[in-house]
Protein backbone atom coordinates (compact mmCIF):
# COMPACT_ATOMS: atom_id res chain seq x y z
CA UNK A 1 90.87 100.27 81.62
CA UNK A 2 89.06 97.15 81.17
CA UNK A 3 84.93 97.32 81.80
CA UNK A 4 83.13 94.91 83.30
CA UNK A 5 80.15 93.68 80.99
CA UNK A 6 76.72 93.11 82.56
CA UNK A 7 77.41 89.37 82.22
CA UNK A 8 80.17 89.93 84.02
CA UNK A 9 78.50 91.64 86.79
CA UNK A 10 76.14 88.43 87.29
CA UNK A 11 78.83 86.19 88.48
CA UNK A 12 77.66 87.04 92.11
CA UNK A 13 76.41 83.61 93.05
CA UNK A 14 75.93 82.74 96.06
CA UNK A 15 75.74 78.78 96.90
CA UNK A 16 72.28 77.13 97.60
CA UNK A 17 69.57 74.31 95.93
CA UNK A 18 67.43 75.73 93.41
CA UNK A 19 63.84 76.31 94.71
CA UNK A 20 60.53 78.32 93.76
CA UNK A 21 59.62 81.28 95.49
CA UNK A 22 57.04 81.76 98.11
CA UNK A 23 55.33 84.96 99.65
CA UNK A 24 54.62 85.27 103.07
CA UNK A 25 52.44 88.26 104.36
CA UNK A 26 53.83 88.35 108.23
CA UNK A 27 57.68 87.99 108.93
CA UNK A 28 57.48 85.51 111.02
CA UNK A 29 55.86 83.06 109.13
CA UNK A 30 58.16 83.58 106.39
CA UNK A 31 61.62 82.99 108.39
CA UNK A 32 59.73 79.72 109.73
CA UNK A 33 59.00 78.77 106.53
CA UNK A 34 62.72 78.49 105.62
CA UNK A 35 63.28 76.56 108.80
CA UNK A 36 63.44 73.00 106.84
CA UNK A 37 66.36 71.65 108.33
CA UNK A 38 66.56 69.69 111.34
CA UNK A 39 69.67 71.49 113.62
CA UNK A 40 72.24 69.16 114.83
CA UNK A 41 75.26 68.78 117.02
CA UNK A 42 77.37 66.82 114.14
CA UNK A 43 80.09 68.07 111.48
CA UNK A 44 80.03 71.27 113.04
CA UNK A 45 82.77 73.41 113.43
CA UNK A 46 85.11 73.32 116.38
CA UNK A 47 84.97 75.35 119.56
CA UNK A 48 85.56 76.11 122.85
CA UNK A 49 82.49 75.89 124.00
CA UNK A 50 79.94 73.67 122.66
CA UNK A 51 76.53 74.13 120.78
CA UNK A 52 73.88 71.98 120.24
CA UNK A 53 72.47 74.29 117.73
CA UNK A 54 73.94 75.63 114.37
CA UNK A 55 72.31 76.87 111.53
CA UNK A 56 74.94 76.00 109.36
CA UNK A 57 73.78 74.70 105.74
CA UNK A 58 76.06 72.10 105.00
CA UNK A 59 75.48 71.98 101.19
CA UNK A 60 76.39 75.22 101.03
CA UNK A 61 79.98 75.08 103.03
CA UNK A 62 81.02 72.18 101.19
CA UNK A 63 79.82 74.78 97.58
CA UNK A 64 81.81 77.53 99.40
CA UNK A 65 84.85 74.99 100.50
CA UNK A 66 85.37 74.07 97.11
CA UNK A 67 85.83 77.73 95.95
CA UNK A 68 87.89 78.41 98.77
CA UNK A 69 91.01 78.82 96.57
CA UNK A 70 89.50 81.28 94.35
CA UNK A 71 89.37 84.02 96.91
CA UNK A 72 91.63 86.18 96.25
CA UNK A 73 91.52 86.16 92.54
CA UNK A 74 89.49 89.54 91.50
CA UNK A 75 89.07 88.73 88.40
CA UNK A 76 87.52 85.00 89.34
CA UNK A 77 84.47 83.62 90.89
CA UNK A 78 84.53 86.86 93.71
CA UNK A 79 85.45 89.26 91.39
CA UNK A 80 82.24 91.20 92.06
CA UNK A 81 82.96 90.95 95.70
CA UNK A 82 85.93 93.13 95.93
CA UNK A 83 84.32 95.49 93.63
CA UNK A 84 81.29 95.54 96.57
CA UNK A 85 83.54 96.04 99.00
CA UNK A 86 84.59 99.69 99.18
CA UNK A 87 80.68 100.30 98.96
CA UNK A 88 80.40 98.04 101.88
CA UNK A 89 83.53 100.05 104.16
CA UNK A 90 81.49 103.26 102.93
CA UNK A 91 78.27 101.86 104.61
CA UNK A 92 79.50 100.98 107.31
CA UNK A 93 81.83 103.94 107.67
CA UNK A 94 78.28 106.16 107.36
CA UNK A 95 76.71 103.97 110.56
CA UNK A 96 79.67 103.51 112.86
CA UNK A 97 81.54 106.89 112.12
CA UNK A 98 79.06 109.25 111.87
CA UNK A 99 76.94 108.00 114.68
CA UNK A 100 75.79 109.62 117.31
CA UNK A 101 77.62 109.68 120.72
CA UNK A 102 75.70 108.05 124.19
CA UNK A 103 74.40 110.07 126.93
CA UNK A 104 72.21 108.03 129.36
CA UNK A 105 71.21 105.56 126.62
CA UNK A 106 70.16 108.12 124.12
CA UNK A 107 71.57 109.35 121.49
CA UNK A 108 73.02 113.10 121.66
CA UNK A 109 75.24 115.00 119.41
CA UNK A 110 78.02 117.51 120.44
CA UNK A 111 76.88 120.32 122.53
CA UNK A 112 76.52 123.52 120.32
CA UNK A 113 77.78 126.98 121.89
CA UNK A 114 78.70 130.44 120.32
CA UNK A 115 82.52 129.48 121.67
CA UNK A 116 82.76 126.07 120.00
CA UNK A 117 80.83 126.97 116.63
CA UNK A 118 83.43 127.55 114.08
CA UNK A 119 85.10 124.51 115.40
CA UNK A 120 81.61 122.39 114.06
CA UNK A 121 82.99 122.23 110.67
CA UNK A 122 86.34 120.84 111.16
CA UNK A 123 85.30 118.57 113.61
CA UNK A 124 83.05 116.94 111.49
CA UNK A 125 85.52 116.61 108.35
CA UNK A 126 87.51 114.69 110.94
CA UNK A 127 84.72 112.14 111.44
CA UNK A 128 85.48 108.55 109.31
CA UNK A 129 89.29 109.30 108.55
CA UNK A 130 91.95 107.55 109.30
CA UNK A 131 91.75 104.39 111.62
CA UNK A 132 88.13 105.19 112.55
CA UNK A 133 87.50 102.00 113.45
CA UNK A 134 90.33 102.18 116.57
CA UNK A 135 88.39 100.88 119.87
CA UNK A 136 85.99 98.63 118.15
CA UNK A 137 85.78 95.07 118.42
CA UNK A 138 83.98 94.14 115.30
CA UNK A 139 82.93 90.45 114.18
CA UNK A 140 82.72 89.35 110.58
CA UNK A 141 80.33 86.17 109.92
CA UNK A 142 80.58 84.04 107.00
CA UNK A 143 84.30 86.18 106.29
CA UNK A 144 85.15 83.64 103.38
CA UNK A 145 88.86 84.85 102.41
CA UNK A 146 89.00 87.94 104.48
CA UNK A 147 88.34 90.26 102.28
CA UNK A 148 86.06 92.96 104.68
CA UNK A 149 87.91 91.18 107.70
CA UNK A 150 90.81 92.58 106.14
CA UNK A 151 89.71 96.20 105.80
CA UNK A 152 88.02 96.34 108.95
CA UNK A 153 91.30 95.49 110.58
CA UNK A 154 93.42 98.63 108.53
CA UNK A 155 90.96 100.80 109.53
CA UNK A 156 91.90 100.35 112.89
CA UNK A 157 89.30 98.06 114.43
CA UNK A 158 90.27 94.52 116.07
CA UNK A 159 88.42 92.09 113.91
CA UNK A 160 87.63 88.80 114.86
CA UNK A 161 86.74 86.60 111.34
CA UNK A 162 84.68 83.34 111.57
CA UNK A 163 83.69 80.98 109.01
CA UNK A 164 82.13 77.63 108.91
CA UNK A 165 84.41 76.23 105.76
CA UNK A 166 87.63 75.40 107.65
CA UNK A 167 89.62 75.91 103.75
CA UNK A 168 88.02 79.45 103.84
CA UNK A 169 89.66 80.21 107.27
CA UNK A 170 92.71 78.74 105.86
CA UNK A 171 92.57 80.68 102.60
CA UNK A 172 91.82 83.99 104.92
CA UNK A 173 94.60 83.39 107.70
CA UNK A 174 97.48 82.87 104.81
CA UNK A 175 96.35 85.73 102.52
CA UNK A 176 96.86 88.07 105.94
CA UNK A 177 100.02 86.78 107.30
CA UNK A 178 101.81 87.73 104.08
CA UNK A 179 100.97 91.19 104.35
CA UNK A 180 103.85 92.97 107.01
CA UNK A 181 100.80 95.02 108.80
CA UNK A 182 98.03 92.67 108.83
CA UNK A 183 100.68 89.84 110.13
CA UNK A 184 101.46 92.33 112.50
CA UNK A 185 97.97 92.59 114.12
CA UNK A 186 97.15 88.89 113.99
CA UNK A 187 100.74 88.36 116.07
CA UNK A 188 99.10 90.83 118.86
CA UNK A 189 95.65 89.69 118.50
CA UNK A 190 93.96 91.87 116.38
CA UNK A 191 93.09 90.21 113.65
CA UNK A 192 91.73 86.95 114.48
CA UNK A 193 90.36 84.04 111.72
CA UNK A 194 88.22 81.19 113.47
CA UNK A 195 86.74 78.09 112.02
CA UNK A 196 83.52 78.17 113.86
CA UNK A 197 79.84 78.68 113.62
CA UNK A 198 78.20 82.36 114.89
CA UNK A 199 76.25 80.11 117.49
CA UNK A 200 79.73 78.70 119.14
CA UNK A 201 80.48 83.06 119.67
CA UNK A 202 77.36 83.20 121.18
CA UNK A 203 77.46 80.39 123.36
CA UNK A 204 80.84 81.71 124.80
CA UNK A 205 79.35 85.20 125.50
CA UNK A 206 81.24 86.81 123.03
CA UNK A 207 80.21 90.61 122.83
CA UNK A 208 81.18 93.31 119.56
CA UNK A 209 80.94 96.85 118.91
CA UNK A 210 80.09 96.26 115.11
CA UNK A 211 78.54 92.83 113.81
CA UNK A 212 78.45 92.23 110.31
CA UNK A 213 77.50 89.59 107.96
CA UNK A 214 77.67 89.90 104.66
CA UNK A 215 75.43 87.68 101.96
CA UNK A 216 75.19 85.20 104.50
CA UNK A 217 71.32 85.70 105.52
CA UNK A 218 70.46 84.02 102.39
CA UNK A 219 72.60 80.62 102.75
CA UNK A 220 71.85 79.76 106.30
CA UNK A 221 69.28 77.36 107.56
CA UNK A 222 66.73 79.07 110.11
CA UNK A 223 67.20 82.74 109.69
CA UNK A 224 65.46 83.77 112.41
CA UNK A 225 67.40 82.30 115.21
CA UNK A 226 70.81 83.44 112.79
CA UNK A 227 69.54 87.10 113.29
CA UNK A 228 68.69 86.47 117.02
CA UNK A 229 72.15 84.83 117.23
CA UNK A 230 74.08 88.22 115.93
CA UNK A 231 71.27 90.31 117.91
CA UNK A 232 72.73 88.96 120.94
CA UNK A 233 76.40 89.65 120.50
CA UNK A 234 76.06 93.36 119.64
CA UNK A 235 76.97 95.30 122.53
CA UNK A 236 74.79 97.84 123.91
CA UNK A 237 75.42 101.15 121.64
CA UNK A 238 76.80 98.63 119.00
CA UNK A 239 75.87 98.25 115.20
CA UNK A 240 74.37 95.56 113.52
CA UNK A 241 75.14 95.58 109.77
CA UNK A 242 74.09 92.86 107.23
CA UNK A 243 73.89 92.78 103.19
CA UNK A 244 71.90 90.27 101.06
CA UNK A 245 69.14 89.86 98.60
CA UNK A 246 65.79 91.06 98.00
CA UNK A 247 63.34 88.11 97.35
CA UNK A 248 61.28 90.26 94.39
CA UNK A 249 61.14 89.76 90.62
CA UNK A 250 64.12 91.18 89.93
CA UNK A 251 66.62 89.06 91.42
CA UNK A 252 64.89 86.24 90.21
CA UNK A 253 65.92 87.83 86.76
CA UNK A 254 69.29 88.35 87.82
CA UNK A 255 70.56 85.62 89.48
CA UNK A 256 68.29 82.70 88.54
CA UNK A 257 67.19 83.37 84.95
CA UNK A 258 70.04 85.27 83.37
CA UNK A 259 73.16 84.30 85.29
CA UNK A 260 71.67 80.78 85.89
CA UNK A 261 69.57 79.47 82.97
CA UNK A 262 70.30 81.83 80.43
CA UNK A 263 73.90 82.90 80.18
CA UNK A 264 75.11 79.98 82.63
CA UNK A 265 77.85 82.00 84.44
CA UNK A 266 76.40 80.43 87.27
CA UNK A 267 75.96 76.84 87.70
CA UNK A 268 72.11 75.76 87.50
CA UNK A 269 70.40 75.55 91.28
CA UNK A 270 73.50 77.79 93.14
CA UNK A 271 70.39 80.29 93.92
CA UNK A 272 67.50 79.65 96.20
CA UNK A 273 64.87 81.92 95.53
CA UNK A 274 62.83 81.41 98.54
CA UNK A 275 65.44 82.08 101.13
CA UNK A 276 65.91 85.47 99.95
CA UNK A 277 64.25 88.12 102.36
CA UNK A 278 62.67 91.00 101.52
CA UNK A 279 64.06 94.43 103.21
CA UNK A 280 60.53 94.85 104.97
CA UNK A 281 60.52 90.79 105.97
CA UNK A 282 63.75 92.16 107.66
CA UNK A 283 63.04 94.89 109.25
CA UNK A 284 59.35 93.69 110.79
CA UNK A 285 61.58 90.63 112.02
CA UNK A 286 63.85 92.51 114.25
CA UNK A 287 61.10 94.97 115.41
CA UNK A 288 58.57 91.22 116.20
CA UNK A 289 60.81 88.70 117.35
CA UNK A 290 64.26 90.96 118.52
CA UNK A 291 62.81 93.28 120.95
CA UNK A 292 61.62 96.22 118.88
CA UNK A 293 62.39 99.58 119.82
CA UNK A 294 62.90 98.38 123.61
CA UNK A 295 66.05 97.06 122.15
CA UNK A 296 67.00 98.77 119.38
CA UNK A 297 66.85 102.75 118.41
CA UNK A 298 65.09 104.39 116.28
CA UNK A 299 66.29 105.31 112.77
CA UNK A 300 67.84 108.99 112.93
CA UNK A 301 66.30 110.07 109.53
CA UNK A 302 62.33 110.26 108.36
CA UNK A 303 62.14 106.30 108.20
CA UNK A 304 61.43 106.47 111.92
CA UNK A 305 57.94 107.47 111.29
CA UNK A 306 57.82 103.26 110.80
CA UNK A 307 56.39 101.97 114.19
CA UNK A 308 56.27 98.47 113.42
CA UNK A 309 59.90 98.20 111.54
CA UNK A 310 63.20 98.19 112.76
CA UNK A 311 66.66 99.43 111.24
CA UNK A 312 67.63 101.10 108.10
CA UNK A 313 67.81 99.36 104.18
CA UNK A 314 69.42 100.69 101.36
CA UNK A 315 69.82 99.28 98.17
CA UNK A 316 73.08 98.42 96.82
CA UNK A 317 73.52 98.18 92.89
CA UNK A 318 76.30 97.70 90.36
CA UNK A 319 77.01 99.63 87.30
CA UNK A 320 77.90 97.84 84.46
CA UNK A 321 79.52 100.80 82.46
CA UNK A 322 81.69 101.82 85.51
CA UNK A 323 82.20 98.45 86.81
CA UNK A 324 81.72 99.66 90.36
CA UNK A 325 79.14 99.25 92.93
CA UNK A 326 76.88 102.32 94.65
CA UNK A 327 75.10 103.02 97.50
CA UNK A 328 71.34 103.70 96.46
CA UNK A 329 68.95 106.91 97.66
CA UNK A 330 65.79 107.92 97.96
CA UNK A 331 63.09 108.78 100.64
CA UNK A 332 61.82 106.05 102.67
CA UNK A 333 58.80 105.08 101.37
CA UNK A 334 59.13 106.17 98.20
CA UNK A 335 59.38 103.70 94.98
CA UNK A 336 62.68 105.03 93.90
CA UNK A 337 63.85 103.79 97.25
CA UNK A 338 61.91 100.16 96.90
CA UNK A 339 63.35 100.52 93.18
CA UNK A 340 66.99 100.35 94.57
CA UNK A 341 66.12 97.70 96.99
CA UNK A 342 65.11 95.23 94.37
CA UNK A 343 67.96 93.25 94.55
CA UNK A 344 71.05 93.58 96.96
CA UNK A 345 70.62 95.37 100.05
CA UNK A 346 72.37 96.79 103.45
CA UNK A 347 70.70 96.86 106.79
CA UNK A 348 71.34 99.02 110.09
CA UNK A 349 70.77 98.91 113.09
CA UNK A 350 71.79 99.95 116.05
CA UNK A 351 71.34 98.71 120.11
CA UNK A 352 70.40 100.85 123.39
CA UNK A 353 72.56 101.30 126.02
């Protein structure tokens, strides 16, 4: 079987202007620093209900539009994105499956008794099989082709897919009606694809059990209000889940540098290096400016100790010799943990009832 090279594993652009980088010690003042652009009502996408406010880049849709066709091709310009994906459907599959149930706003976990005890075992193997998703309303932003749309809807949740590049939504809504099941679920309504901006949801009072957006922080103009945008349609005992890229050294390498300058797999200026946020920029945001722990809960493993930080970040990293992508470890805090984090990331987090 055919291995991707390392070269090959830098075609992972993602569309933007070329910039320098720029530190910023406080959250905050970093997320209004990439605040540049002037919102407005115009070229937006249609909806229901109207918005005054997007933070649509428009550069950037018109980047994406044009590679709207491409989609579906794994071996093309989103080749590395259905290679992400499984480790995606795994993350998420850790947070939604194996969370905790609600009990007056808190989490709790199955009552133990001498009665019920050998039963522990096989109730957990049962946790994240099949259709695990059944019950959950779950909203993909920035869904491109379809691609996680697409696997959040076989695992049983009904998925509602929005993107701001009207070709992408056309790409996405084709690609599923030709498959028997998926066709199926968009005939009933459970597998929706909407040309529309996260801020039209939100406007309309739109509520999910699982919000995701995947490498989509990174492209959109004020990221701050796009994070306060998805804050507010998470449902109370929901899950907010998000991937993008670590603004550190080594992306710079990565996606500027090599795949940019150097080896020119990507074209010149795709990247912006100063919109990329760093996993504690993240997590400081949603603990200053998204309610904090009033809001959300606390992590359930030893990054809780963090009192000024909310939500979990792992890095995500691909292996050029297996030509796969993995889920990184380590203990919070640590540097192999920060060391993993470098680049591509997930975040977690999860509301209170």
């Amino acid at each position: 079987m055919h291995r991707p090279s390392l070269p090959s594993a830098l075609r992972t652009a993602r569309p933007a202007l070329r910039s320098l980088g720029i530190r910023s010690s406080h959250p905050s003042t970093f997320f209004r620093s990439l605040s540049t652009t002037t919102p407005t009502s115009s070229s937006t996408p249609s909806s229901s209900t109207s918005s005054t406010f997007t933070t649509i880049n428009e550069s950037e849709i018109s980047h994406f539009s044009r590679l709207s066709s491409q989609w579906w091709d794994e071996n093309g310009e989103f080749g590395l994105l259905h290679r992400m994906n499984p480790t995606r459907i795994e993350y998420i599959r850790q947070k939604v499956a194996f969370a905790p149930s609600l009990s007056d706003g808190e989490t709790k976990e199955p009552e133990w008794t001498f009665a019920t005890r050998h039963s522990d075992s096989a109730r957990e193997s049962s946790r994240g099989t099949g259709a695990w998703l059944t019950g959950l309303r779950c909203l993909d932003v920035g869904c491109g082709g379809g691609l996680l749309s697409e696997s959040l809807a076989r695992l049983g949740g009904t998925v509602v897919g929005v993107d701001a590049s009207e070709s992408n939504i056309g790409i996405a809504t084709t690609h599923a009606s030709q498959d028997p099941f998926l066709s199926q679920k968009m005939e009933e309504g459970g597998l929706q694809f909407r040309h529309s901006a996260a801020e039209r949801l939100r406007d309309a009072g739109e509520k999910f059990d699982v919000v995701c957006a995947m490498e989509v922080l990174e492209h959109v103009d004020e990221p701050g209000e796009f994070l306060k945008c998805l804050g507010e349609m998470v449902k109370p005992g929901g899950h907010l889940i998000i991937s993008t890229i670590s603004r550190t050294p080594l992306s710079q390498l990565l996606t500027l540098t090599l795949a940019e300058d150097v080896l020119r797999l990507v074209t010149p200026g795709t990247h912006t290096y100063r919109k990329f946020v760093k996993p504690s920029e993240l997590r400081r945001y949603i603990y200053s400016s998204m309610g904090g722990f009033d809001t959300w809960y606390k992590n359930e493993d030893a990054s809780d100790i963090r009192e000024d930080e909310v939500g979990e970040t792992r890095g995500i990293i691909y292996d050029p010799l297996k030509g796969a992508w993995k889920l990184w470890g380590g203990v919070e805090g640590s540097w192999w943990k920060e060391a993993g984090e470098g680049c591509n990331y997930m975040f977690h987090a999860r509301k209170r009832v």
